[in-house]
C-alpha atoms as a PDB file:
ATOM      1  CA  UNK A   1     108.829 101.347  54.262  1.00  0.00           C
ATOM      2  CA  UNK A   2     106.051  99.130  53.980  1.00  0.00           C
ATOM      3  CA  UNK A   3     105.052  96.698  56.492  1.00  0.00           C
ATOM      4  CA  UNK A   4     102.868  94.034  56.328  1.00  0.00           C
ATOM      5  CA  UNK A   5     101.069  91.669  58.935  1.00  0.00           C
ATOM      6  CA  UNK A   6     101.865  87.669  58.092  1.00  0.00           C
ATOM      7  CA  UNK A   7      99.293  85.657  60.147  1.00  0.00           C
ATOM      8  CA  UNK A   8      99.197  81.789  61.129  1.00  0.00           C
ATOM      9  CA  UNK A   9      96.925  79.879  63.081  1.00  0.00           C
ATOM     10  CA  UNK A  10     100.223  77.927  64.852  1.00  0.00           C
ATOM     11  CA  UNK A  11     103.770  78.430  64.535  1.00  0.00           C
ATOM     12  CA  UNK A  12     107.133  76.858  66.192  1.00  0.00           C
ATOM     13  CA  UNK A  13     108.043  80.452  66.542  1.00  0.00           C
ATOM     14  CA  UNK A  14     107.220  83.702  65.730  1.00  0.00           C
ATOM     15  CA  UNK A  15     110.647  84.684  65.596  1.00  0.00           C
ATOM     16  CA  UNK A  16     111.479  81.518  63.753  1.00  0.00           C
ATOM     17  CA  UNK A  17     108.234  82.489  61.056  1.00  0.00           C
ATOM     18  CA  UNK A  18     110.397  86.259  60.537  1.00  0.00           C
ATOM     19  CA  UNK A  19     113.888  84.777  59.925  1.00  0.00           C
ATOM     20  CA  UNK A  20     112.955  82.758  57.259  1.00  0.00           C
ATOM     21  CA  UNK A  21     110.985  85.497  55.671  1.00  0.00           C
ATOM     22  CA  UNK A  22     113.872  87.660  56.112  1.00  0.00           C
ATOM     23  CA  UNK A  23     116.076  85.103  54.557  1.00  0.00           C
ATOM     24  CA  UNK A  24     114.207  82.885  52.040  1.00  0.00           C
ATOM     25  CA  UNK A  25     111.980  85.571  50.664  1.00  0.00           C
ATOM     26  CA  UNK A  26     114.009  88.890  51.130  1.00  0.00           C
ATOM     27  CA  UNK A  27     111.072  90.979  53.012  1.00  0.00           C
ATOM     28  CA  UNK A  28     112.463  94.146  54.528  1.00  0.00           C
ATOM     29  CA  UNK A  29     109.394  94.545  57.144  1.00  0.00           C
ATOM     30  CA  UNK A  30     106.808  93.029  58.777  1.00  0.00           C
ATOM     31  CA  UNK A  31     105.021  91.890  61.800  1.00  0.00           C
ATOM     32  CA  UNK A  32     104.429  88.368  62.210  1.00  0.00           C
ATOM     33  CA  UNK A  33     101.356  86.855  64.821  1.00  0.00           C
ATOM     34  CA  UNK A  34     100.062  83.442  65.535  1.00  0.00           C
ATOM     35  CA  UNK A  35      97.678  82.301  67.804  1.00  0.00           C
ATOM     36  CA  UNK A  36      99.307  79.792  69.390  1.00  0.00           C
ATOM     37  CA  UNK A  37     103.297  78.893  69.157  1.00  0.00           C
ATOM     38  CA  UNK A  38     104.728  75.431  69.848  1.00  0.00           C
ATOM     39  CA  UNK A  39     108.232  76.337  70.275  1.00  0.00           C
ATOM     40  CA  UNK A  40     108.778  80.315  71.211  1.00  0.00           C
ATOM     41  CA  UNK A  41     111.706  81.476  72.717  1.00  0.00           C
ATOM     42  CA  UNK A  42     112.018  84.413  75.272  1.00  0.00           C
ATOM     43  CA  UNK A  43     114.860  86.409  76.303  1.00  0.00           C
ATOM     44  CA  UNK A  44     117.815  84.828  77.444  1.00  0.00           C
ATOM     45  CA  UNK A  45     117.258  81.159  75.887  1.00  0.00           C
ATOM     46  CA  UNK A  46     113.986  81.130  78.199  1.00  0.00           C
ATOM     47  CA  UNK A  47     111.328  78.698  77.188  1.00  0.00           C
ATOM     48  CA  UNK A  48     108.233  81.505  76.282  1.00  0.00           C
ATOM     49  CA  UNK A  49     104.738  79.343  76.938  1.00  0.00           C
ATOM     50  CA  UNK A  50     102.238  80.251  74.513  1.00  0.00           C
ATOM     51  CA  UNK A  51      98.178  79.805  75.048  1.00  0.00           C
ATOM     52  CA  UNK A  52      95.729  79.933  72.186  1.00  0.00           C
ATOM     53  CA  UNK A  53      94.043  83.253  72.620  1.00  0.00           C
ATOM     54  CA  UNK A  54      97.151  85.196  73.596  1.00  0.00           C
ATOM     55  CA  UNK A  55      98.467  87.417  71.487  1.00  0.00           C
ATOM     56  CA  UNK A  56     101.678  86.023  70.169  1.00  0.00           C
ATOM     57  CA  UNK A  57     104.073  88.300  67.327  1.00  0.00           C
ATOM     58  CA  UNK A  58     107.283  89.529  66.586  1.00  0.00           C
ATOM     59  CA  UNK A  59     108.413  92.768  64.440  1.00  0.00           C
ATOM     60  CA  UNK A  60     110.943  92.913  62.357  1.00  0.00           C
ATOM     61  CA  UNK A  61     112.584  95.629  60.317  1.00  0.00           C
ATOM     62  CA  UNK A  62     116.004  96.220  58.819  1.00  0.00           C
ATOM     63  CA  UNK A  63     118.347  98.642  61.583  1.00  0.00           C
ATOM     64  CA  UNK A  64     121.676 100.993  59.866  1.00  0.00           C
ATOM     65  CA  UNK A  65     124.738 100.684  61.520  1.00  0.00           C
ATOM     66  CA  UNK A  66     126.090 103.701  60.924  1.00  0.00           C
ATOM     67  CA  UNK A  67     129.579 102.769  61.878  1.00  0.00           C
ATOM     68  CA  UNK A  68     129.818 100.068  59.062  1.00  0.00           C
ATOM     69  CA  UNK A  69     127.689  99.435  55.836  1.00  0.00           C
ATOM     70  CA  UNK A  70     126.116  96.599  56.995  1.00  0.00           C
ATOM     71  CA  UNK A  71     122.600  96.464  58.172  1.00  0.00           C
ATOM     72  CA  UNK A  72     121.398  94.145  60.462  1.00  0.00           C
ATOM     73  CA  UNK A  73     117.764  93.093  61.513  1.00  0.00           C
ATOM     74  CA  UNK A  74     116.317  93.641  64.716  1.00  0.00           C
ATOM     75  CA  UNK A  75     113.394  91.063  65.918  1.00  0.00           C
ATOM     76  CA  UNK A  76     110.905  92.581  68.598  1.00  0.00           C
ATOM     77  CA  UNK A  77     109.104  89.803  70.321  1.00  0.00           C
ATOM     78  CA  UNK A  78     105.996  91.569  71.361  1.00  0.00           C
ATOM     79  CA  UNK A  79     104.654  90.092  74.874  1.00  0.00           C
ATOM     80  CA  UNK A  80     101.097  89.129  75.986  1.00  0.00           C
ATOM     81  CA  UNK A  81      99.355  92.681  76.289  1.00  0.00           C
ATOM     82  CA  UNK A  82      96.337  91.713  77.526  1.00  0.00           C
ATOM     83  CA  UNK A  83      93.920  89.476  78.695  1.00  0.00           C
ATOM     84  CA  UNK A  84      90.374  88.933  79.184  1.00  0.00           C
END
């Protein structure tokens, strides 16, 4: 499975930024990063405040449910991991 990096300087949301490439241009995989995101969501409906310089991204990549045929897609909102 191939996964590929999608950067932007600013995005509402990198969650947001993965949906629609999920939906509108049928990639499987991917991480997407910004430096700096208007509108990100955490967990929980929280508002997530994003700085330019942090490190902003969420992965996404498709998950079997092995009880039904479906498969859904998970979204990993990777956190701040560091900081100079």
């Amino acid at each position: 499975m191939t996964k590929t990096i999608f950067y932007f300087d600013s995005v509402n949301s990198t969650n947001d930024e993965a949906k629609k490439l999920v939906e509108n241009h049928k990639v499987m995989s991917g991480l997407v990063i910004s430096d700096h995101q208007k509108k990100g969501r955490g967990r929980f409906g929280n508002n997530w405040v994003s700085m330019k310089g942090n490190f902003m991204g969420s992965a996404f990549f498709p998950v079997r449910n092995y009880n039904s045929i479906a498969v859904s897609y998970t979204h990993l909102t990777l956190p701040t991991i560091c900081s100079v």
